[in-house]
PDB file of N, CA and C in Angstrom:
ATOM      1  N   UNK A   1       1.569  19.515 -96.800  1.00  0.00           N
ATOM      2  CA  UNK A   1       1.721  20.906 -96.401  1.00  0.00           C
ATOM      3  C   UNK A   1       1.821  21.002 -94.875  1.00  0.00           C
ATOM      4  N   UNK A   2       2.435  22.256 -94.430  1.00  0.00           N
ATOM      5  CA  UNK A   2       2.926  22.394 -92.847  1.00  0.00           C
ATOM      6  C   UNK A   2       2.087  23.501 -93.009  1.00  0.00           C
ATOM      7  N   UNK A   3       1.303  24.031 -91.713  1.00  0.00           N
ATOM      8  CA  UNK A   3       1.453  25.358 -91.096  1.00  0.00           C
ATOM      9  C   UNK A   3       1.476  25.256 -89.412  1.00  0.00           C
ATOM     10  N   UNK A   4       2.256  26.266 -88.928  1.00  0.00           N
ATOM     11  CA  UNK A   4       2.008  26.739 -87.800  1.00  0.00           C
ATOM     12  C   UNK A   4       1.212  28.174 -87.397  1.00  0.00           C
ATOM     13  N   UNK A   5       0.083  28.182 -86.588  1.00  0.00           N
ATOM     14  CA  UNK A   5      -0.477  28.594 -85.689  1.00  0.00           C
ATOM     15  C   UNK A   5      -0.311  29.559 -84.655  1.00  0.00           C
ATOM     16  N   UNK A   6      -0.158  30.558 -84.439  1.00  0.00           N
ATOM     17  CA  UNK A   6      -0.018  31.090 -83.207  1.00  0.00           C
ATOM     18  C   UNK A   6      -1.673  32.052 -83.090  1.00  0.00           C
ATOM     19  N   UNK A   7      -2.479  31.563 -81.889  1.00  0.00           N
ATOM     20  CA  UNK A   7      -3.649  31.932 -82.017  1.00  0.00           C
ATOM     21  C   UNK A   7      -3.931  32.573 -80.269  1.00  0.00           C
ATOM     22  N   UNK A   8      -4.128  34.105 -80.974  1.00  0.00           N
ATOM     23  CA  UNK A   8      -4.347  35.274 -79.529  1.00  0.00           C
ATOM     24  C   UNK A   8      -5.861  35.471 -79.358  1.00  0.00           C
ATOM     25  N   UNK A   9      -5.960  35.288 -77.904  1.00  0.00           N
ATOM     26  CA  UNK A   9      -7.523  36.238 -77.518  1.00  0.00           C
ATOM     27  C   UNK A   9      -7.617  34.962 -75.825  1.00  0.00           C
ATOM     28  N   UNK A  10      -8.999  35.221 -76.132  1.00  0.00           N
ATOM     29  CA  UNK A  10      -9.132  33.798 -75.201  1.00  0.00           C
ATOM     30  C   UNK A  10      -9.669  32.481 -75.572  1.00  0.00           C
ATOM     31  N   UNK A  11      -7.961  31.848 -75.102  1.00  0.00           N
ATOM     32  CA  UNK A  11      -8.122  30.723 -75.593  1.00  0.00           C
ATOM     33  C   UNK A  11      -7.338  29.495 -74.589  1.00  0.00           C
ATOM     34  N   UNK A  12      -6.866  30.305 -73.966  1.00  0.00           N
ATOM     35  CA  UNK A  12      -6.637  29.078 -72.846  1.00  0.00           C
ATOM     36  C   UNK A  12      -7.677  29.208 -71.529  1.00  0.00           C
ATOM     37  N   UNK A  13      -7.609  27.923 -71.280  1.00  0.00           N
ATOM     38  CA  UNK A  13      -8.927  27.580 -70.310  1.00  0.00           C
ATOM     39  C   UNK A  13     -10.206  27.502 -70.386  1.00  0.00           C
ATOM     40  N   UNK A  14     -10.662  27.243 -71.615  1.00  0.00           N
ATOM     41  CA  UNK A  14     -12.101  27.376 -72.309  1.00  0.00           C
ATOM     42  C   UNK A  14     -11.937  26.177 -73.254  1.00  0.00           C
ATOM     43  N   UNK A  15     -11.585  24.990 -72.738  1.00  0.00           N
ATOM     44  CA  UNK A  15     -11.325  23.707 -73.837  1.00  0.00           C
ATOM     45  C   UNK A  15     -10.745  23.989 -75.516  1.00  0.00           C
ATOM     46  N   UNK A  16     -10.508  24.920 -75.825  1.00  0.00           N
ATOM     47  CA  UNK A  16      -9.824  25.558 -76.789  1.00  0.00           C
ATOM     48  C   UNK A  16      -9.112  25.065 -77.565  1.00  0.00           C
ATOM     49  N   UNK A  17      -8.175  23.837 -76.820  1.00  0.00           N
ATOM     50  CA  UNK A  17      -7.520  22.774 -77.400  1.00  0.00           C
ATOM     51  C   UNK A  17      -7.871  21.566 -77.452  1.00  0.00           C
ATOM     52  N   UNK A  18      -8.991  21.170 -76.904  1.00  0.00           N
ATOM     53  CA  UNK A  18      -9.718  19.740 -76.896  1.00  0.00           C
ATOM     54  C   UNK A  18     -10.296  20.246 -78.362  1.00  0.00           C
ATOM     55  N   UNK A  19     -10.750  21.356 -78.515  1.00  0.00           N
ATOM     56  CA  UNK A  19     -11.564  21.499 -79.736  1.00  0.00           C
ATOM     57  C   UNK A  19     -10.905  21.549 -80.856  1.00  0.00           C
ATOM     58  N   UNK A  20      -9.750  22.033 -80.820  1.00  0.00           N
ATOM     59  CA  UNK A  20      -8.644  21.991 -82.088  1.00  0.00           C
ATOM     60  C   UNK A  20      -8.652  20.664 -81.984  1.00  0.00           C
ATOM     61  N   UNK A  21      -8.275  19.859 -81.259  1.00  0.00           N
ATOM     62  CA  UNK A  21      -7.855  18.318 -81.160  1.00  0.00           C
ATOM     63  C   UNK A  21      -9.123  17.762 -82.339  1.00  0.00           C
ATOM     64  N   UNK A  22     -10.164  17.907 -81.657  1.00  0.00           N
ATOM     65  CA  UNK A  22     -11.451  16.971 -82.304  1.00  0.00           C
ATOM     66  C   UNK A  22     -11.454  17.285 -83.778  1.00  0.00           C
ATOM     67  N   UNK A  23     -11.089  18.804 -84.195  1.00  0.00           N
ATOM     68  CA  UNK A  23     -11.567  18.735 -85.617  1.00  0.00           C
ATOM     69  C   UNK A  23     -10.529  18.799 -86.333  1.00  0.00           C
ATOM     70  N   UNK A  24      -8.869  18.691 -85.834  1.00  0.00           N
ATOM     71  CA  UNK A  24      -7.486  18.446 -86.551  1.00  0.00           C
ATOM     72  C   UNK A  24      -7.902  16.797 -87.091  1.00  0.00           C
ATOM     73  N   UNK A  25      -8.466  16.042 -86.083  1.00  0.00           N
ATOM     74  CA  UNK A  25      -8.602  14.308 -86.176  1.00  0.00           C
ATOM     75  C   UNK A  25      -9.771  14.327 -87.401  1.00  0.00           C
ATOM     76  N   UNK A  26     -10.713  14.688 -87.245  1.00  0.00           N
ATOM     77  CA  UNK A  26     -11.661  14.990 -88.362  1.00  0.00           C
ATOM     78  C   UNK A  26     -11.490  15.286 -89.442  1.00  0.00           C
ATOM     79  N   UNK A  27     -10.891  16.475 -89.878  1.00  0.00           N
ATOM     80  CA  UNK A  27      -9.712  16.776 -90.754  1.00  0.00           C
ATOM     81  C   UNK A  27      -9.246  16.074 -91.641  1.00  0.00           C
ATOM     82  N   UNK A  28      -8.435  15.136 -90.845  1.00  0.00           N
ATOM     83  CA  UNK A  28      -7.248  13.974 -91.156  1.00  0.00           C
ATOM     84  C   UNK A  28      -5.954  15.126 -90.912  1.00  0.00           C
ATOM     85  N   UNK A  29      -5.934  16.150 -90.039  1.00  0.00           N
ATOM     86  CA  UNK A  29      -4.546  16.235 -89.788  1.00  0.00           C
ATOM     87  C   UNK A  29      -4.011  15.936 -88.654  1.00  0.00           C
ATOM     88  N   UNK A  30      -2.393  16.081 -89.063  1.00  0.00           N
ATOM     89  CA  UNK A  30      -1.859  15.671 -88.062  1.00  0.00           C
ATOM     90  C   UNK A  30      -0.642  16.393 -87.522  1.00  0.00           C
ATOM     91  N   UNK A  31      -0.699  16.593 -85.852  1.00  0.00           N
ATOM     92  CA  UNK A  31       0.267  17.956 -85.681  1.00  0.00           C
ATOM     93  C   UNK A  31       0.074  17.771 -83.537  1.00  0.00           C
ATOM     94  N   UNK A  32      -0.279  18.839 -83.143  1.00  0.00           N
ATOM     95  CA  UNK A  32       0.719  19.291 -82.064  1.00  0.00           C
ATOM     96  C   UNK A  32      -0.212  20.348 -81.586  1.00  0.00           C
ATOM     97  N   UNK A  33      -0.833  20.711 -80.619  1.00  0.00           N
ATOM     98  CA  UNK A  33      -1.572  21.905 -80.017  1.00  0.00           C
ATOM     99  C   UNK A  33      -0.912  22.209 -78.835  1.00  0.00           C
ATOM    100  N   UNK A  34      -0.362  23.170 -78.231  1.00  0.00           N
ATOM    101  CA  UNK A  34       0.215  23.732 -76.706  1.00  0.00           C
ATOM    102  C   UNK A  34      -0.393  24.910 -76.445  1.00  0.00           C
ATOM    103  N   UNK A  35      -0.603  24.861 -75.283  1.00  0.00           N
ATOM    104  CA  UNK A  35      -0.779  26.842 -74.312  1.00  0.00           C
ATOM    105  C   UNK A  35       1.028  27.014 -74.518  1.00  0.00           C
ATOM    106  N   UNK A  36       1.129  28.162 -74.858  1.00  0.00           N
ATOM    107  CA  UNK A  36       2.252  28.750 -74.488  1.00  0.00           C
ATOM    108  C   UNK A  36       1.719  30.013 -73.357  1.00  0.00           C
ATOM    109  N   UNK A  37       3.261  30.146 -72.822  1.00  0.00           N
ATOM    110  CA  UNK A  37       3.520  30.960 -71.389  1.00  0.00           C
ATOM    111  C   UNK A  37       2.712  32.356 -71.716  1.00  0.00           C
ATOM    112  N   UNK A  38       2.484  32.702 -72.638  1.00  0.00           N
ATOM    113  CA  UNK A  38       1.904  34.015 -73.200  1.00  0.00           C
ATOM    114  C   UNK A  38       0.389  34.579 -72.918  1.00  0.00           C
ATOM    115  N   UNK A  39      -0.281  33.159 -72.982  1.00  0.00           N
ATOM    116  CA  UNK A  39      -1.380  33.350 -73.352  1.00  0.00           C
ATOM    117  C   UNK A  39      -2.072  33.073 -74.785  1.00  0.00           C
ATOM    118  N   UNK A  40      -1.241  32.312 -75.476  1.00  0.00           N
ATOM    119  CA  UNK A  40      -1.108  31.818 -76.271  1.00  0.00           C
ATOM    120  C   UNK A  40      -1.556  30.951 -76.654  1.00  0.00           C
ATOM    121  N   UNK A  41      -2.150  29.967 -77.844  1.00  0.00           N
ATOM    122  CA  UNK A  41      -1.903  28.879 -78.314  1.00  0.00           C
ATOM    123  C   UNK A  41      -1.200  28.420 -79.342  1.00  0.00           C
ATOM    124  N   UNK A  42      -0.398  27.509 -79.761  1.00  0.00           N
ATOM    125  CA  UNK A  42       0.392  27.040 -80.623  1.00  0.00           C
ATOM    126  C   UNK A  42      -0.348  26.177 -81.183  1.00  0.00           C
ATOM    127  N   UNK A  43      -0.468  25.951 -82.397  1.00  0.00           N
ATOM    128  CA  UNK A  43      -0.792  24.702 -83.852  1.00  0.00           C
ATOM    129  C   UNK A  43       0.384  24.352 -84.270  1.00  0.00           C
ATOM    130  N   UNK A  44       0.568  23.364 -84.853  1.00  0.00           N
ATOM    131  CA  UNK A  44       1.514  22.672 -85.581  1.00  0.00           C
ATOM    132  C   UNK A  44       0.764  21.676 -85.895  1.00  0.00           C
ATOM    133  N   UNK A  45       0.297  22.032 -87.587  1.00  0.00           N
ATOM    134  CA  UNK A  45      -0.332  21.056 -88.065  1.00  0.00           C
ATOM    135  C   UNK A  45       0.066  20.468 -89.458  1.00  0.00           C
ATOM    136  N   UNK A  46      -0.298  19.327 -90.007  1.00  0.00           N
ATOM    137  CA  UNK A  46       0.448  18.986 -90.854  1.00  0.00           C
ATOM    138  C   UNK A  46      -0.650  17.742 -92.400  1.00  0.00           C
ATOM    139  N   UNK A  47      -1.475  18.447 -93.114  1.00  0.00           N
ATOM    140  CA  UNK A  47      -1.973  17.629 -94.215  1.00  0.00           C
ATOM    141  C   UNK A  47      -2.183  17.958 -95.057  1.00  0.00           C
ATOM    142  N   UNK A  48      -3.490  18.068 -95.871  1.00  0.00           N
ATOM    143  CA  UNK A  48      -3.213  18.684 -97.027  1.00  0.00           C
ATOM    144  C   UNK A  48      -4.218  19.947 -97.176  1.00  0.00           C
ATOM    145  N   UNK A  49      -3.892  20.995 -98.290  1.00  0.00           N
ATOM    146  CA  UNK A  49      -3.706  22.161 -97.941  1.00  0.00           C
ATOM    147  C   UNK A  49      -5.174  22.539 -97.934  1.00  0.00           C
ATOM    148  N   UNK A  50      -6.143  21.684 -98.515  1.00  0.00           N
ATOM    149  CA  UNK A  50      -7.489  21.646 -98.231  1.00  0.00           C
ATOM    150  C   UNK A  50      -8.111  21.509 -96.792  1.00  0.00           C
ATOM    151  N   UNK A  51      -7.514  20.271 -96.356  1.00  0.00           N
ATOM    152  CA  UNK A  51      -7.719  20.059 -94.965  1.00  0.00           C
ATOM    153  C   UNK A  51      -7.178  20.895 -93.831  1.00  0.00           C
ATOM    154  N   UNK A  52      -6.341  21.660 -93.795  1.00  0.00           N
ATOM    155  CA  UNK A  52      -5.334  22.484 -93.164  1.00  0.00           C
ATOM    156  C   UNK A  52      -6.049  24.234 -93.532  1.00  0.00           C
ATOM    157  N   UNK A  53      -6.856  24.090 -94.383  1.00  0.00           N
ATOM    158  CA  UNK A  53      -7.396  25.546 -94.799  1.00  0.00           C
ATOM    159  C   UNK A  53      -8.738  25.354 -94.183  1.00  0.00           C
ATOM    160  N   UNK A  54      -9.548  23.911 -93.706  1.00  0.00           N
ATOM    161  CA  UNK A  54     -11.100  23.694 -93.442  1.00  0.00           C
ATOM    162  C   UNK A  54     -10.864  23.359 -91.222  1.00  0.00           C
ATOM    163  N   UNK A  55      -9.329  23.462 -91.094  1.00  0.00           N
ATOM    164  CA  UNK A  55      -9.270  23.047 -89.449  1.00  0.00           C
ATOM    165  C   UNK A  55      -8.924  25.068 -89.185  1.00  0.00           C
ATOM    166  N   UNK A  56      -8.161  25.491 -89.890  1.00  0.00           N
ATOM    167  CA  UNK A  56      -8.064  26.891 -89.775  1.00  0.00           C
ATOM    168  C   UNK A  56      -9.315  27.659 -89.659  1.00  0.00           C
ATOM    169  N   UNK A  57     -10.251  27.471 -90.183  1.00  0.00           N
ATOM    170  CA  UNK A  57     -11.869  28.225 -90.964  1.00  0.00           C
ATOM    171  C   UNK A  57     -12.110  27.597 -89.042  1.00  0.00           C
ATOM    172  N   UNK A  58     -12.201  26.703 -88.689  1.00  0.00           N
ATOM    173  CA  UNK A  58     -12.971  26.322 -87.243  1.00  0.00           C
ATOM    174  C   UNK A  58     -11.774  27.061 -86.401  1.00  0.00           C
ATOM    175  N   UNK A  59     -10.707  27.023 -86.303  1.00  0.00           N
ATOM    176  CA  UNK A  59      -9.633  27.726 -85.501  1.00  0.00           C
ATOM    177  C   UNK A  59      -9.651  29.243 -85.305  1.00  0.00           C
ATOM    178  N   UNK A  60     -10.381  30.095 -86.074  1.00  0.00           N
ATOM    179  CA  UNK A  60     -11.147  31.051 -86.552  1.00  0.00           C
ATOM    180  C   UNK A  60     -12.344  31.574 -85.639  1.00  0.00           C
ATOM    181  N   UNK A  61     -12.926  30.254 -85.393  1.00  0.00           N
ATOM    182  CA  UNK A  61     -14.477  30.385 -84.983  1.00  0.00           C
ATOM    183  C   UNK A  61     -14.070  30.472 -83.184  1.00  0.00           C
ATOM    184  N   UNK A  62     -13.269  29.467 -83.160  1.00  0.00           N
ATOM    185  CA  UNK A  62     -13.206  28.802 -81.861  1.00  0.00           C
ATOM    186  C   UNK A  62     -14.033  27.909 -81.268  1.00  0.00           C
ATOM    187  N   UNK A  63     -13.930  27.645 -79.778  1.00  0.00           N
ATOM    188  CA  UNK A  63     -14.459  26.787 -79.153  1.00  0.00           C
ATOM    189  C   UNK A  63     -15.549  27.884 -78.437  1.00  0.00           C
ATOM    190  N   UNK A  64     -16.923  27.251 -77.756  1.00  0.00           N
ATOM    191  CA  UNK A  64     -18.356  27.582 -77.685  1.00  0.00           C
ATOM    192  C   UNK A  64     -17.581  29.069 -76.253  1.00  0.00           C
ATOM    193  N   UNK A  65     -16.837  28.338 -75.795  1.00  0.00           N
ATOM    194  CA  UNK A  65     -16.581  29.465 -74.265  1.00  0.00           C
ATOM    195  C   UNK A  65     -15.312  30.557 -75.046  1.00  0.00           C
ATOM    196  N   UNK A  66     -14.666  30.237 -76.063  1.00  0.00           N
ATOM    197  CA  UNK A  66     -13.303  30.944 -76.414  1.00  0.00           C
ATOM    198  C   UNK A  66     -13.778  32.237 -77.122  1.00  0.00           C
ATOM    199  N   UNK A  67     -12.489  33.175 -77.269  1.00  0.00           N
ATOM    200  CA  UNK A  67     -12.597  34.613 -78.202  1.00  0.00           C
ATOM    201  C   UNK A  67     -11.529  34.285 -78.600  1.00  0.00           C
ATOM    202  N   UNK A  68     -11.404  34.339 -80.068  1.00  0.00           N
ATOM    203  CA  UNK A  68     -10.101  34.253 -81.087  1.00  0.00           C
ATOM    204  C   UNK A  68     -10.291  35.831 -81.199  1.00  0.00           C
ATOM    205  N   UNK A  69      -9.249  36.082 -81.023  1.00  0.00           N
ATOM    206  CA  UNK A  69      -9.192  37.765 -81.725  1.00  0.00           C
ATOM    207  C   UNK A  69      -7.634  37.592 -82.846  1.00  0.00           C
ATOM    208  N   UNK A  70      -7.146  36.935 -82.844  1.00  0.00           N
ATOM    209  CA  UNK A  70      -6.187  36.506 -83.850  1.00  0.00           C
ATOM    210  C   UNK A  70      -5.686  35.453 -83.783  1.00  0.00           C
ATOM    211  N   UNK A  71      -5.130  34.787 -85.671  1.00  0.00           N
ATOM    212  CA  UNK A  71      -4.549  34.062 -85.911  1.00  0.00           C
ATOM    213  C   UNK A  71      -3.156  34.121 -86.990  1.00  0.00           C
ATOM    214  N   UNK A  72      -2.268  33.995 -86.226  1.00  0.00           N
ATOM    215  CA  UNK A  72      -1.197  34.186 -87.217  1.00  0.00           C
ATOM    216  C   UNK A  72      -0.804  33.117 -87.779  1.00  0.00           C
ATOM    217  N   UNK A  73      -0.490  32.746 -89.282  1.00  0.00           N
ATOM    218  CA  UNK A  73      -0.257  31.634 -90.217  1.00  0.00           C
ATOM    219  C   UNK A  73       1.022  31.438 -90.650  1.00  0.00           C
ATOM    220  N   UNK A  74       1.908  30.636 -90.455  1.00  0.00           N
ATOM    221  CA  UNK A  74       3.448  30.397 -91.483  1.00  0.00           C
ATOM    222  C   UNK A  74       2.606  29.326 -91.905  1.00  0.00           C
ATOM    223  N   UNK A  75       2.969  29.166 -93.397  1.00  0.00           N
ATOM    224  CA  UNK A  75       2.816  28.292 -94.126  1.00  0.00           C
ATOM    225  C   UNK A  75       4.430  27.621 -94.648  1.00  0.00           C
ATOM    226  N   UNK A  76       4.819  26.892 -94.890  1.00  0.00           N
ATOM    227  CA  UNK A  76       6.154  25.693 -95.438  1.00  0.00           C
ATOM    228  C   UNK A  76       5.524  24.451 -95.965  1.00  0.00           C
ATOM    229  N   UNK A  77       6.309  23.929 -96.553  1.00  0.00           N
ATOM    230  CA  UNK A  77       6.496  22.727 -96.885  1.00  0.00           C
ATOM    231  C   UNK A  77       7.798  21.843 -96.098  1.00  0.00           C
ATOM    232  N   UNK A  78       7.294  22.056 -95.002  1.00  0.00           N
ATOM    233  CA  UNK A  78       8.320  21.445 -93.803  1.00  0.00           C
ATOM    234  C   UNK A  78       7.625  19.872 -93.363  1.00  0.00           C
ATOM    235  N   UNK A  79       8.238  18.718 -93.539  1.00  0.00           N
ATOM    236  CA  UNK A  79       7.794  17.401 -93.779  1.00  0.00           C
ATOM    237  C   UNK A  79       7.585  17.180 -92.431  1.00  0.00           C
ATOM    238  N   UNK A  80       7.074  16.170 -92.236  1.00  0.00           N
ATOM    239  CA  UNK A  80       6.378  15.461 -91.182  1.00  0.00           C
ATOM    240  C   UNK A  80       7.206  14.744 -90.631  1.00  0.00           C
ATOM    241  N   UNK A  81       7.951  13.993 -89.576  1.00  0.00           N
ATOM    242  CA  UNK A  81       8.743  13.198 -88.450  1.00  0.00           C
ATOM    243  C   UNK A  81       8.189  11.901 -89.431  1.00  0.00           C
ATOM    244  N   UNK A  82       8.572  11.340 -90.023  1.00  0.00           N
ATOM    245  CA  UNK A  82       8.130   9.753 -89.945  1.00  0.00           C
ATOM    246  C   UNK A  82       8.363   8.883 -88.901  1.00  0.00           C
ATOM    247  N   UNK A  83       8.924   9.407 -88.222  1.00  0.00           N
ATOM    248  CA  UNK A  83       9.484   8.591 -86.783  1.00  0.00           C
ATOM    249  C   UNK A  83       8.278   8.628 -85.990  1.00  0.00           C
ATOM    250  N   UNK A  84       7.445   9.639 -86.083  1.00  0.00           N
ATOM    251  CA  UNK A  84       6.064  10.157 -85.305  1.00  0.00           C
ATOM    252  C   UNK A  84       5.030   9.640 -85.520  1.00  0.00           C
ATOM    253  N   UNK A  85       3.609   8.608 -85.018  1.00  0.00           N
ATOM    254  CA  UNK A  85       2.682   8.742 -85.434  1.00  0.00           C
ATOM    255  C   UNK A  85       1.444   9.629 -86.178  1.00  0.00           C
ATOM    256  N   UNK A  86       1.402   9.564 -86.698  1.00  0.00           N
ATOM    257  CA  UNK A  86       0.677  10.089 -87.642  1.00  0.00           C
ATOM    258  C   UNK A  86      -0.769  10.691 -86.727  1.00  0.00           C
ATOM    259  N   UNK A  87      -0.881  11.304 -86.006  1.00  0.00           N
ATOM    260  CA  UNK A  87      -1.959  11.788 -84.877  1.00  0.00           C
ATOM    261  C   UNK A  87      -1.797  13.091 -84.636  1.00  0.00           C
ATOM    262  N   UNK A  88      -2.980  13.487 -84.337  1.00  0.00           N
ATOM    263  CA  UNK A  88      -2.986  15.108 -83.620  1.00  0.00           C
ATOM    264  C   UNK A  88      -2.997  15.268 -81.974  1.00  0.00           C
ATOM    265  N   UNK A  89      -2.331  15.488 -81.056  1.00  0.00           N
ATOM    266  CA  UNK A  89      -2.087  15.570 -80.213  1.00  0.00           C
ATOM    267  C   UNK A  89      -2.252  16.876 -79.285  1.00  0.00           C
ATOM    268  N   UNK A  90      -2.652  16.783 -78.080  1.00  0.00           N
ATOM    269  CA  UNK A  90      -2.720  17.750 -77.393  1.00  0.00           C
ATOM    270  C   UNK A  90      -1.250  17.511 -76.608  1.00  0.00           C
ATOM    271  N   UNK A  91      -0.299  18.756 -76.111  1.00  0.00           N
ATOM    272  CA  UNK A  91       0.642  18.561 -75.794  1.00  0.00           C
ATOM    273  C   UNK A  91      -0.106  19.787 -74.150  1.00  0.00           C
ATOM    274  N   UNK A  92       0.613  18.879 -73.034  1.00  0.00           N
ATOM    275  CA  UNK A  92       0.332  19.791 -71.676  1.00  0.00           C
ATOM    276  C   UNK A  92       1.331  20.641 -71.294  1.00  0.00           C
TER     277      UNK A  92
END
């Protein structure tokens, strides 16, 4: 299973994405975290729909300094790069 992420409030500059990082790897998923220009954060994550529903539930909560005030969800069945390691990544 795929979903992407778009997650509003405060969330950039409060480790926000180190913390997605730690519990996407925990998880076992595997995907893609960015600040976008907005104020934004981006997910692109990618396992199974258990694991991808238990990194969302913490994406939710946030990190100890962050305010999630929203999360918007696409869900697909959009496959994974096999060309790509199989890792969750923070992208700068």
């Amino acid at each position: 299973m795929h979903v992407s992420l778009i997650v509003s409030g405060r969330v950039q500059m409060v480790r926000f994405r180190v913390f997605v990082v730690k519990w996407a790897q925990y998880y076992d998923v595997c995907g893609t975290v960015q600040n976008n220009g907005d104020g934004t954060v981006k997910i692109e994550a990618w396992g199974s729909k258990e694991s991808l529903q238990l990194l969302i539930q913490k994406v939710h909560k946030g990190s100890r300094l962050s305010r999630v005030d929203n999360v918007a969800e696409v869900w697909d069945n959009k496959g994974y790069s096999n060309s790509e390691p199989r890792i969750f990544k923070l992208i700068h």
